[in-house]
Protein backbone atom coordinates (compact mmCIF):
# COMPACT_ATOMS: atom_id res chain seq x y z
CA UNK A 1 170.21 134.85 142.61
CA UNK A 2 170.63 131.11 142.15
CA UNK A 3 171.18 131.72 138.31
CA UNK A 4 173.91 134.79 139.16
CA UNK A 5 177.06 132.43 140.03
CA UNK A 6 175.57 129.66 137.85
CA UNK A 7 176.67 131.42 134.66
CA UNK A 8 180.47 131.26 135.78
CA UNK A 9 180.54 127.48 136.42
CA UNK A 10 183.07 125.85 133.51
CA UNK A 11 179.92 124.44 131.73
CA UNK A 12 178.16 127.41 131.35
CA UNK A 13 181.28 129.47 130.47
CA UNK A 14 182.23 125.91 127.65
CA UNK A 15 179.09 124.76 126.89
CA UNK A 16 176.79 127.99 126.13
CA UNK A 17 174.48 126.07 124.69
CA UNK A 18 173.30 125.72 128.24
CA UNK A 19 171.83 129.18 128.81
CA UNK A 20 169.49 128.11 125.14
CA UNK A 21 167.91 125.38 127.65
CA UNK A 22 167.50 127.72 130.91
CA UNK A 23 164.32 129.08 129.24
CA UNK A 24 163.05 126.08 127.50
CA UNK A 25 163.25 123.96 130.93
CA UNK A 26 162.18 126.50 132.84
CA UNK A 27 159.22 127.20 130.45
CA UNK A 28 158.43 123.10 131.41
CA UNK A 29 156.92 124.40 134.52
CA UNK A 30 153.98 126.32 132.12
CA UNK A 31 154.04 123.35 129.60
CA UNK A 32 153.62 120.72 131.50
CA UNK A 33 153.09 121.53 135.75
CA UNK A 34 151.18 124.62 135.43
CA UNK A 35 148.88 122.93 132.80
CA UNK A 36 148.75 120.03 135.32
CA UNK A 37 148.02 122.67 138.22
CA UNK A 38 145.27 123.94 136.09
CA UNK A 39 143.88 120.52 135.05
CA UNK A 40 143.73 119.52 138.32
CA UNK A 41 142.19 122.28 139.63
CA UNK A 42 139.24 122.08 137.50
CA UNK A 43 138.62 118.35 137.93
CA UNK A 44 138.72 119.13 141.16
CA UNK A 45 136.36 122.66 141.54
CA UNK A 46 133.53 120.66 139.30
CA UNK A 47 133.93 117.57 141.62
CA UNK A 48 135.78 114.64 139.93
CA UNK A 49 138.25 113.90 142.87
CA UNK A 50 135.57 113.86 145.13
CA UNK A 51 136.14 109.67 145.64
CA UNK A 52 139.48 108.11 146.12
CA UNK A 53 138.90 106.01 142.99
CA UNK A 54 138.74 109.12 141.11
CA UNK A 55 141.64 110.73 142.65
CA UNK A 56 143.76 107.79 141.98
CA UNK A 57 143.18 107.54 138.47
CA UNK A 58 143.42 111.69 138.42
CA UNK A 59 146.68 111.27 140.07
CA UNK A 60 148.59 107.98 137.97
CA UNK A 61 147.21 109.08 134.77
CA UNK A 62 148.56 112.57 135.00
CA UNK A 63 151.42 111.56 136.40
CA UNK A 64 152.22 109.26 133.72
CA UNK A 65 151.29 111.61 130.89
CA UNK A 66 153.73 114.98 132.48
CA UNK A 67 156.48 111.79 132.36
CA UNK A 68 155.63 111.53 128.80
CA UNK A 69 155.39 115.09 128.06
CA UNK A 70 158.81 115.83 129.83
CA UNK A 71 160.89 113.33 128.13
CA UNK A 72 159.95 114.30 124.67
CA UNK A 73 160.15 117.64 125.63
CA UNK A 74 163.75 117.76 127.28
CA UNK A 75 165.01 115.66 124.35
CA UNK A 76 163.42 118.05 121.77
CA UNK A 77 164.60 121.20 123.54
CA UNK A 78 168.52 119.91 123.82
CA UNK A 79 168.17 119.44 119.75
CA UNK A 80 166.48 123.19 119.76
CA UNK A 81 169.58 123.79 121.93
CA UNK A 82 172.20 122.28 119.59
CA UNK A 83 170.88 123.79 116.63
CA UNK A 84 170.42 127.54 117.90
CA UNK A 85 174.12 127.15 119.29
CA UNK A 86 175.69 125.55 115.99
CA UNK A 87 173.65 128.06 113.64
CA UNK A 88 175.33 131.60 114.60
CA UNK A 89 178.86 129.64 115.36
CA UNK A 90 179.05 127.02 113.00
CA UNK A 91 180.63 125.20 115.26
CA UNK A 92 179.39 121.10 116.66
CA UNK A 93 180.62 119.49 118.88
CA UNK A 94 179.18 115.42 119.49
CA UNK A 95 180.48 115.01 123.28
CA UNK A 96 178.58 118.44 123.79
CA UNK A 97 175.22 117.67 121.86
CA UNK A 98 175.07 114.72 123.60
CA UNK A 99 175.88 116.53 127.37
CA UNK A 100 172.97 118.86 126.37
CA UNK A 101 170.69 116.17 125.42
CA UNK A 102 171.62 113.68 128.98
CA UNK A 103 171.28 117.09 130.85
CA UNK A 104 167.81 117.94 129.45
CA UNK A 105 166.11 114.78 129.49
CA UNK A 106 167.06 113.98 133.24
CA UNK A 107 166.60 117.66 134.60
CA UNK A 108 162.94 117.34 132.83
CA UNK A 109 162.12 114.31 133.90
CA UNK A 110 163.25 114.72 137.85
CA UNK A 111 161.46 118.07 137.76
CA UNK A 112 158.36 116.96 136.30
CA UNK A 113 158.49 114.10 138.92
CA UNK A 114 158.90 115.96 141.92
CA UNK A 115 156.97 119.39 140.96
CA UNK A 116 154.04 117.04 140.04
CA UNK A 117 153.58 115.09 143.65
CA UNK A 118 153.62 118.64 145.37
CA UNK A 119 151.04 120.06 142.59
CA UNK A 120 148.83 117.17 143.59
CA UNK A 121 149.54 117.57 147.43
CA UNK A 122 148.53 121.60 147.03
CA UNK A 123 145.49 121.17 145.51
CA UNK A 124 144.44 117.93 147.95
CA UNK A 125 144.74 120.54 151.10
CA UNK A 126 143.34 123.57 149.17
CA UNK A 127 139.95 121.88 148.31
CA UNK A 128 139.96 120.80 151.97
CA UNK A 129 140.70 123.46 153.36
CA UNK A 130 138.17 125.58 151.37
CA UNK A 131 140.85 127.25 149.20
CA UNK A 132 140.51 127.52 145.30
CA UNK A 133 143.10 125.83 143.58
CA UNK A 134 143.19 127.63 140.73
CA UNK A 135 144.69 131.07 142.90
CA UNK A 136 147.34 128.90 144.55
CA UNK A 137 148.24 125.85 142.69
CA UNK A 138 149.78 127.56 138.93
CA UNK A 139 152.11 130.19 140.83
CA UNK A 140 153.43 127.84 143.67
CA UNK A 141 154.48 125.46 140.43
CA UNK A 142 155.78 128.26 138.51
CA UNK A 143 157.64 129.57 141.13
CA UNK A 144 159.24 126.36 142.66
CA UNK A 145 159.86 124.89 138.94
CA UNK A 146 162.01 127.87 138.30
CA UNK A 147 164.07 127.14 141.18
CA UNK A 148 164.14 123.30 141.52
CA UNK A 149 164.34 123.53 137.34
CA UNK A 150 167.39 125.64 137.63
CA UNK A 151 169.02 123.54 140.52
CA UNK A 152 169.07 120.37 138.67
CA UNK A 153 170.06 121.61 135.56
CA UNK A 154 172.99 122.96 137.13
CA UNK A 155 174.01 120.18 138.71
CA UNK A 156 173.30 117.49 136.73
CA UNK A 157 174.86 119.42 133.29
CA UNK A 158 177.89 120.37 135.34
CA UNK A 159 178.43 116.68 137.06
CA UNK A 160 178.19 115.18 133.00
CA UNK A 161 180.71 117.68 131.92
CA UNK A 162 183.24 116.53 134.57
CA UNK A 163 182.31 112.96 133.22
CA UNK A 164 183.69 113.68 129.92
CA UNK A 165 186.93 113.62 130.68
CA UNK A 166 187.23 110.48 131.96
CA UNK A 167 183.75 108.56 131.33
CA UNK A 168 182.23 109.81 127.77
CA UNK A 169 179.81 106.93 127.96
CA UNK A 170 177.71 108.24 131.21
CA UNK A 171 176.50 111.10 129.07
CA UNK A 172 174.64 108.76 126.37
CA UNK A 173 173.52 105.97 128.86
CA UNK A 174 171.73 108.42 131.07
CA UNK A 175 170.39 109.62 127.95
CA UNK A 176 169.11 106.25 126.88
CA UNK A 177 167.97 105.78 130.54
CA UNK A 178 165.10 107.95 130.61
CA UNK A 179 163.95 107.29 126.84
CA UNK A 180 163.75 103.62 127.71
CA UNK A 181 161.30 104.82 130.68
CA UNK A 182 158.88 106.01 127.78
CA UNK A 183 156.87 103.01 126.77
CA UNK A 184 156.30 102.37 130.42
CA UNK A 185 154.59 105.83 130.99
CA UNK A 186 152.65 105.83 127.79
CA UNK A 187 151.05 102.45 128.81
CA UNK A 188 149.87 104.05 132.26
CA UNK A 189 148.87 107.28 130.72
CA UNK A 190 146.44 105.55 128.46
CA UNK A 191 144.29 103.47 130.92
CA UNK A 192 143.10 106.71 131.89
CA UNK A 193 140.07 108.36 129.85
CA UNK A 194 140.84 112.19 130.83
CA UNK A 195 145.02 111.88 130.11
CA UNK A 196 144.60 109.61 127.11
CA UNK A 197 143.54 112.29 125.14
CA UNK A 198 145.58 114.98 126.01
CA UNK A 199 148.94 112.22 125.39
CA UNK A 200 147.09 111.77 121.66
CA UNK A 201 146.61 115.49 120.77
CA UNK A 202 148.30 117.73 123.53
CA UNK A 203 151.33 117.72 121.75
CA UNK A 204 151.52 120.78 119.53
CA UNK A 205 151.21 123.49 122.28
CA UNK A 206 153.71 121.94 124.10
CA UNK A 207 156.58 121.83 121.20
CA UNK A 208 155.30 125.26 120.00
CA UNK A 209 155.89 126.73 123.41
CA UNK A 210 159.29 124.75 123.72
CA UNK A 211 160.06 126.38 120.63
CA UNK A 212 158.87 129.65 121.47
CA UNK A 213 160.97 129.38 124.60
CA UNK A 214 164.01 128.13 122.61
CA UNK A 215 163.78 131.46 120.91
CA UNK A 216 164.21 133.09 124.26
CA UNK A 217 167.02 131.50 125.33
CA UNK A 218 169.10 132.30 122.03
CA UNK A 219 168.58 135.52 123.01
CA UNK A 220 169.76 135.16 126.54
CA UNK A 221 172.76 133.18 125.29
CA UNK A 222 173.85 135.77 123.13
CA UNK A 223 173.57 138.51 125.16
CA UNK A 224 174.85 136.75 128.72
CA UNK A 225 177.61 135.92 126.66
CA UNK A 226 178.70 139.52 126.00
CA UNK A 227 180.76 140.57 129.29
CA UNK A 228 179.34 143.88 128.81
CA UNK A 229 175.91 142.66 129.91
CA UNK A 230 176.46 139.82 132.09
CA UNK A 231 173.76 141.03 134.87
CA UNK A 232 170.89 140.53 132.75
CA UNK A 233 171.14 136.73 134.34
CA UNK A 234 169.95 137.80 137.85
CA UNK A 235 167.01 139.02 136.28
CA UNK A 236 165.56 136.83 133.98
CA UNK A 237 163.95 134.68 135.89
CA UNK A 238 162.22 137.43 137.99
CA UNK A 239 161.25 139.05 134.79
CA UNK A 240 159.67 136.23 133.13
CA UNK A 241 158.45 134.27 136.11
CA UNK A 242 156.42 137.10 137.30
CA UNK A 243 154.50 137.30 133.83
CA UNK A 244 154.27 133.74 133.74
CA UNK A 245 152.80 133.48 136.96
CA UNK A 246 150.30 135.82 136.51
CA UNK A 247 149.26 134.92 133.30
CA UNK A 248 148.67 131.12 134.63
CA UNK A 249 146.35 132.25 137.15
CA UNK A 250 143.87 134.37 134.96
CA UNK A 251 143.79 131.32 132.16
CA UNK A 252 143.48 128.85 134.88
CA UNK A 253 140.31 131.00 136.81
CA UNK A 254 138.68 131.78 133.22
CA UNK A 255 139.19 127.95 131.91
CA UNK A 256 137.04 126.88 135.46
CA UNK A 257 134.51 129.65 134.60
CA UNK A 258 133.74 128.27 131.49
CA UNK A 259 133.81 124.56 132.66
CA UNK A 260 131.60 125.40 135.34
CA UNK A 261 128.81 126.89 132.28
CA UNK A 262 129.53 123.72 129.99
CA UNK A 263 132.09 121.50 127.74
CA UNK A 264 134.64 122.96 125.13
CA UNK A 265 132.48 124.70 122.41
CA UNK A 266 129.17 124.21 124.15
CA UNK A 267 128.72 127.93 125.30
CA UNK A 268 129.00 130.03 122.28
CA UNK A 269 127.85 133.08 124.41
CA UNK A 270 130.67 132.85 126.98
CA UNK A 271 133.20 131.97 124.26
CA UNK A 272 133.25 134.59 121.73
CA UNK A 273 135.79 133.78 118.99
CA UNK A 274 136.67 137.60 117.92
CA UNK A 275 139.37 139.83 119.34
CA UNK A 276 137.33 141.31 122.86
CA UNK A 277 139.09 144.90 123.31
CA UNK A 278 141.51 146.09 125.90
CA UNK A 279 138.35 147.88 127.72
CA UNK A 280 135.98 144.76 127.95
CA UNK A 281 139.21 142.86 128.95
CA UNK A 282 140.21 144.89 132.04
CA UNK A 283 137.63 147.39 132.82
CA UNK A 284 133.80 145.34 132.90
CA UNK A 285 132.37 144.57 135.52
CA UNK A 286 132.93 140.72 134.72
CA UNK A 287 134.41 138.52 137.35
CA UNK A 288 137.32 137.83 134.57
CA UNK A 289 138.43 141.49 134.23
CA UNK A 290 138.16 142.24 137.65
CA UNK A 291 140.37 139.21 138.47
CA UNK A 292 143.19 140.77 135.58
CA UNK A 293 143.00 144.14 137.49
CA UNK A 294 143.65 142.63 140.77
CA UNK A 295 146.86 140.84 139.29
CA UNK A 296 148.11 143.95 136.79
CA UNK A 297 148.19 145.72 139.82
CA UNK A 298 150.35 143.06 141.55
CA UNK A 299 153.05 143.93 139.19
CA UNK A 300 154.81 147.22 140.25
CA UNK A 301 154.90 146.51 143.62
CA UNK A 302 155.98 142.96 143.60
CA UNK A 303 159.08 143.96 141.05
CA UNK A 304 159.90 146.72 143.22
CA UNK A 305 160.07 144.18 146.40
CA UNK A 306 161.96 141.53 143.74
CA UNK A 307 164.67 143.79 142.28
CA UNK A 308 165.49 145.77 145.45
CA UNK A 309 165.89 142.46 147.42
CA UNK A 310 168.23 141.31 144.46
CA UNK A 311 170.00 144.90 145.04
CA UNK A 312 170.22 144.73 148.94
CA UNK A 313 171.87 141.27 148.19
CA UNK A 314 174.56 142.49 146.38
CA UNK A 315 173.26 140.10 142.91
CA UNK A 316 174.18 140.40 139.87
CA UNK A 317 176.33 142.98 138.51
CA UNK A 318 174.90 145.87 139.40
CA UNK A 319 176.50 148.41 142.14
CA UNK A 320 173.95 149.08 144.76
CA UNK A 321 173.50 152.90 143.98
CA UNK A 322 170.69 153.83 141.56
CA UNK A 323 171.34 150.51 139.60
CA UNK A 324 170.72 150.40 135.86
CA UNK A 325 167.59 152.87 135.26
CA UNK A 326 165.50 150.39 133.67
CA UNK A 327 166.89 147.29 135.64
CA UNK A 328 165.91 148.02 138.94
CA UNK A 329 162.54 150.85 139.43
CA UNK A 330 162.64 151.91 136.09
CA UNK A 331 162.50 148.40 134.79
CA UNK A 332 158.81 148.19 136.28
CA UNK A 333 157.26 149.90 133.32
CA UNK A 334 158.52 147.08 131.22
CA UNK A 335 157.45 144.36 133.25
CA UNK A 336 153.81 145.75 133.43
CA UNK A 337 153.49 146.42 129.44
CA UNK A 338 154.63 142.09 129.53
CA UNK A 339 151.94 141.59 132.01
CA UNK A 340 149.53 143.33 130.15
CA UNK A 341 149.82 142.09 126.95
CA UNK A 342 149.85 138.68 128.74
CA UNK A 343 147.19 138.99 130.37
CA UNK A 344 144.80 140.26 127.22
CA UNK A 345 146.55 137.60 125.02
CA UNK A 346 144.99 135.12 127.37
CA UNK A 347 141.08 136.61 127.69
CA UNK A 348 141.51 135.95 123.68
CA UNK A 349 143.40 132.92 123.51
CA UNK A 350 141.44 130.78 126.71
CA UNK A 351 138.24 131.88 124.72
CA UNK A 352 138.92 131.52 121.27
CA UNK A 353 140.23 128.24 122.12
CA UNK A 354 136.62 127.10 124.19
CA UNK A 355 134.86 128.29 120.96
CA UNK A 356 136.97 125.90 118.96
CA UNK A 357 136.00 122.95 121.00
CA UNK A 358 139.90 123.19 122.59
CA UNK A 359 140.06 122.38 126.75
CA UNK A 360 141.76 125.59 127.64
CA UNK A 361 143.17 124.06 130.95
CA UNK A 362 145.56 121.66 128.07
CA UNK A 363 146.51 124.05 125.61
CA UNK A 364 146.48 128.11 126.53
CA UNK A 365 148.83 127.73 129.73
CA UNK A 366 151.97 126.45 127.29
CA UNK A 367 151.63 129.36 124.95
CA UNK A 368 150.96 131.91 127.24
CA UNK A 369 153.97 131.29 129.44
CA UNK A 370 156.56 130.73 126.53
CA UNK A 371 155.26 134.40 125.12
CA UNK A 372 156.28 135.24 128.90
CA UNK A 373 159.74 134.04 128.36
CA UNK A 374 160.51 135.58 125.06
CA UNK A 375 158.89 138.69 125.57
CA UNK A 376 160.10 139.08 128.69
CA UNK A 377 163.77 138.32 128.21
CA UNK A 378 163.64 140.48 124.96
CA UNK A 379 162.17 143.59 126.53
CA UNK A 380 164.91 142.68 128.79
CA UNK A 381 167.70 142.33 126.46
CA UNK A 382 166.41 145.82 124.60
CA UNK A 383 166.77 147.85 127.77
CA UNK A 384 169.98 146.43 128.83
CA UNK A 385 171.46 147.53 125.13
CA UNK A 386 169.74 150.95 125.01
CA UNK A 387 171.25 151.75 128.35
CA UNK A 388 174.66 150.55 127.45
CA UNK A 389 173.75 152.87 124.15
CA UNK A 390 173.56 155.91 126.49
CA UNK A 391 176.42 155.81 129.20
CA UNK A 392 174.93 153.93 131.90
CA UNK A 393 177.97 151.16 132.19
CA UNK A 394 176.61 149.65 135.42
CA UNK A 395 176.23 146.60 134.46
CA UNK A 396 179.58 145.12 133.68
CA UNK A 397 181.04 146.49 137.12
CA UNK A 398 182.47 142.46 137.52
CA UNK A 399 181.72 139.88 139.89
């Protein structure tokens, strides 16, 4: 809903390179806060926060290292950004390259900032109040970093573009800003043990999910553009966050189940490095698959609660009748065959990666989420062009 009137603003109507970063900053929240959420949550279900000492270095250290992480990762996105927009237009534009990048890097950094203090607050009251973190901590991040992700953005890319009118050089100063923060969190994150390691080698899921995400958003940007589909923006971020959500949850509860039986690649028999199949994956009697068939089954219902609350409220632009088929009850099919491949995608992926002597909690969550994005917004994309292929012009009835 938030996302609906954003896409009329001048900058997002000038400067479509915007839409390329909605996914890739929003896809932050699984690179960075919902790997924290997870990381957290198992230091914290095997007992290493159980002293303040240990807490405190838990909390500076990974608060230092998501700073890290979300700089690089907001500047690298804007250049993903720049590039995906220049490629099919062939058109560049400096003052523009350089609003994307000032845009990125400060909506990344605030984010990471603020969603990582209430990441560390939930899972502080859920061990003490008996709660597992890993059921509560991944979805409250992914859903409030979609929404304080897409608030920022917004405002801080749309009070830069009224800058360059008159002041050019706020764009590249608050650019420069939060680079010249870098050194500063790189010395913090490496005084601690547990984040030094990730800050040395937890970079390639991270840019390969950007990437991934990236992809996405080139897809949104080119099919948002198009007046005839101009709805799909309502429900992007309903589609994807769902699957993201999810998906965080059954990589965060396996990654604890296999901490709680050992280290990364000590536990061969719980960490089988072949393909398991669909049946062993959601139908055993394992604590794992019964877990994935309590959350599939989350799916129809909660995007049946989602869309007609974004129909009731008039969003998008969509009449309230019927809808578009697929958009509204009809989409649900869709969003469970995401889900699904999600969620066997990660029984494979958090286990494959434990075999490999890989800490699931750094390196699954990134991947899994950015597949969430792109598979989500291009299932997405298809049905709004088959439907436009068949007669059902809903979707352009205006604003």
């Amino acid at each position: 809903l938030l996302l609906f009137p954003l896409q009329h603003w001048d900058v997002f109507k000038y400067v479509t390179e915007v839409f390329i970063l909605v996914p890739a900053l929003l896809g932050l929240k699984g690179n960075l806060e919902m790997t924290l959420a997870s990381r957290l949550s198992t230091a914290a279900n095997i007992g290493q926060m159980d002293t303040p000492k240990e807490l405190w270095k838990m909390i500076t250290g990974n608060m230092a290292l998501i700073q890290v992480q979300a700089t690089v990762v907001g500047f690298l996105a804007s250049i993903a950004a720049v590039i995906f927009g220049w490629i099919p237009d062939g058109h560049f534009s400096i003052d523009h390259a350089v609003l994307l990048c000032a845009s990125s890097v400060a909506t990344a950094f605030i984010a990471s900032l603020v969603l990582g203090m209430i990441m560390i607050g939930v899972i502080i009251g859920s061990r003490k109040m008996g709660i597992n973190p890993d059921n509560v901590a991944t979805p409250i991040a992914a859903s409030l970093g979609d929404l304080i992700t897409l608030a920022l953005l917004s405002g801080i890319s749309w009070g830069l573009y009224k800058e360059l009118e008159s002041r050019a050089y706020v764009n590249p100063l608050v650019c420069a800003f939060f680079i010249a923060l870098l050194p500063l969190w790189i010395v913090v994150a490496r005084r601690n043990a547990a984040t030094r390691e990730v800050l040395y080698s937890g970079w390639e899921p991270v840019i390969i999910a950007m990437a991934i995400s990236s992809v996405g958003g080139l897809i949104l940007d080119r099919t948002v553009s198009d007046p005839n589909f101009a709805g799909i923006a309502v429900f992007t971020p309903v589609i994807n966050g769902v699957g993201g959500n999810l998906v965080a949850v059954q990589a965060s509860r396996i990654s604890t189940y296999l901490h709680m039986s050992g280290m990364p690649g000590d536990s061969p028999e719980t960490a089988p490095r072949k393909c398991p199949s669909p049946c062993s994956t959601f139908f055993s009697s394992d604590v794992n698959s019964r877990s994935a068939r309590v959350l599939f089954l989350l799916v129809v219902p909660g995007h049946l609660v989602f869309l007609y609350t974004i129909s009731s409220m008039r969003g998008g632009h969509t009449t309230t009748r019927a809808g578009p088929l697929w958009v509204r009850p009809g989409d649900c099919p869709l969003c469970a065959a995401q889900v699904l491949i999600l969620l066997y995608i990660a029984d494979w992926m958090v286990h494959w990666m434990w075999g490999r002597d890989l800490d699931p909690d750094n390196f699954s969550i990134p991947y899994l989420t950015a597949l969430g994005d792109l598979i989500g917004t291009g299932l997405l994309a298809l049905s709004f062009h088959i439907l436009w292929l068949i007669g059902d012009r809903d979707s352009d009835v205006g604003d």
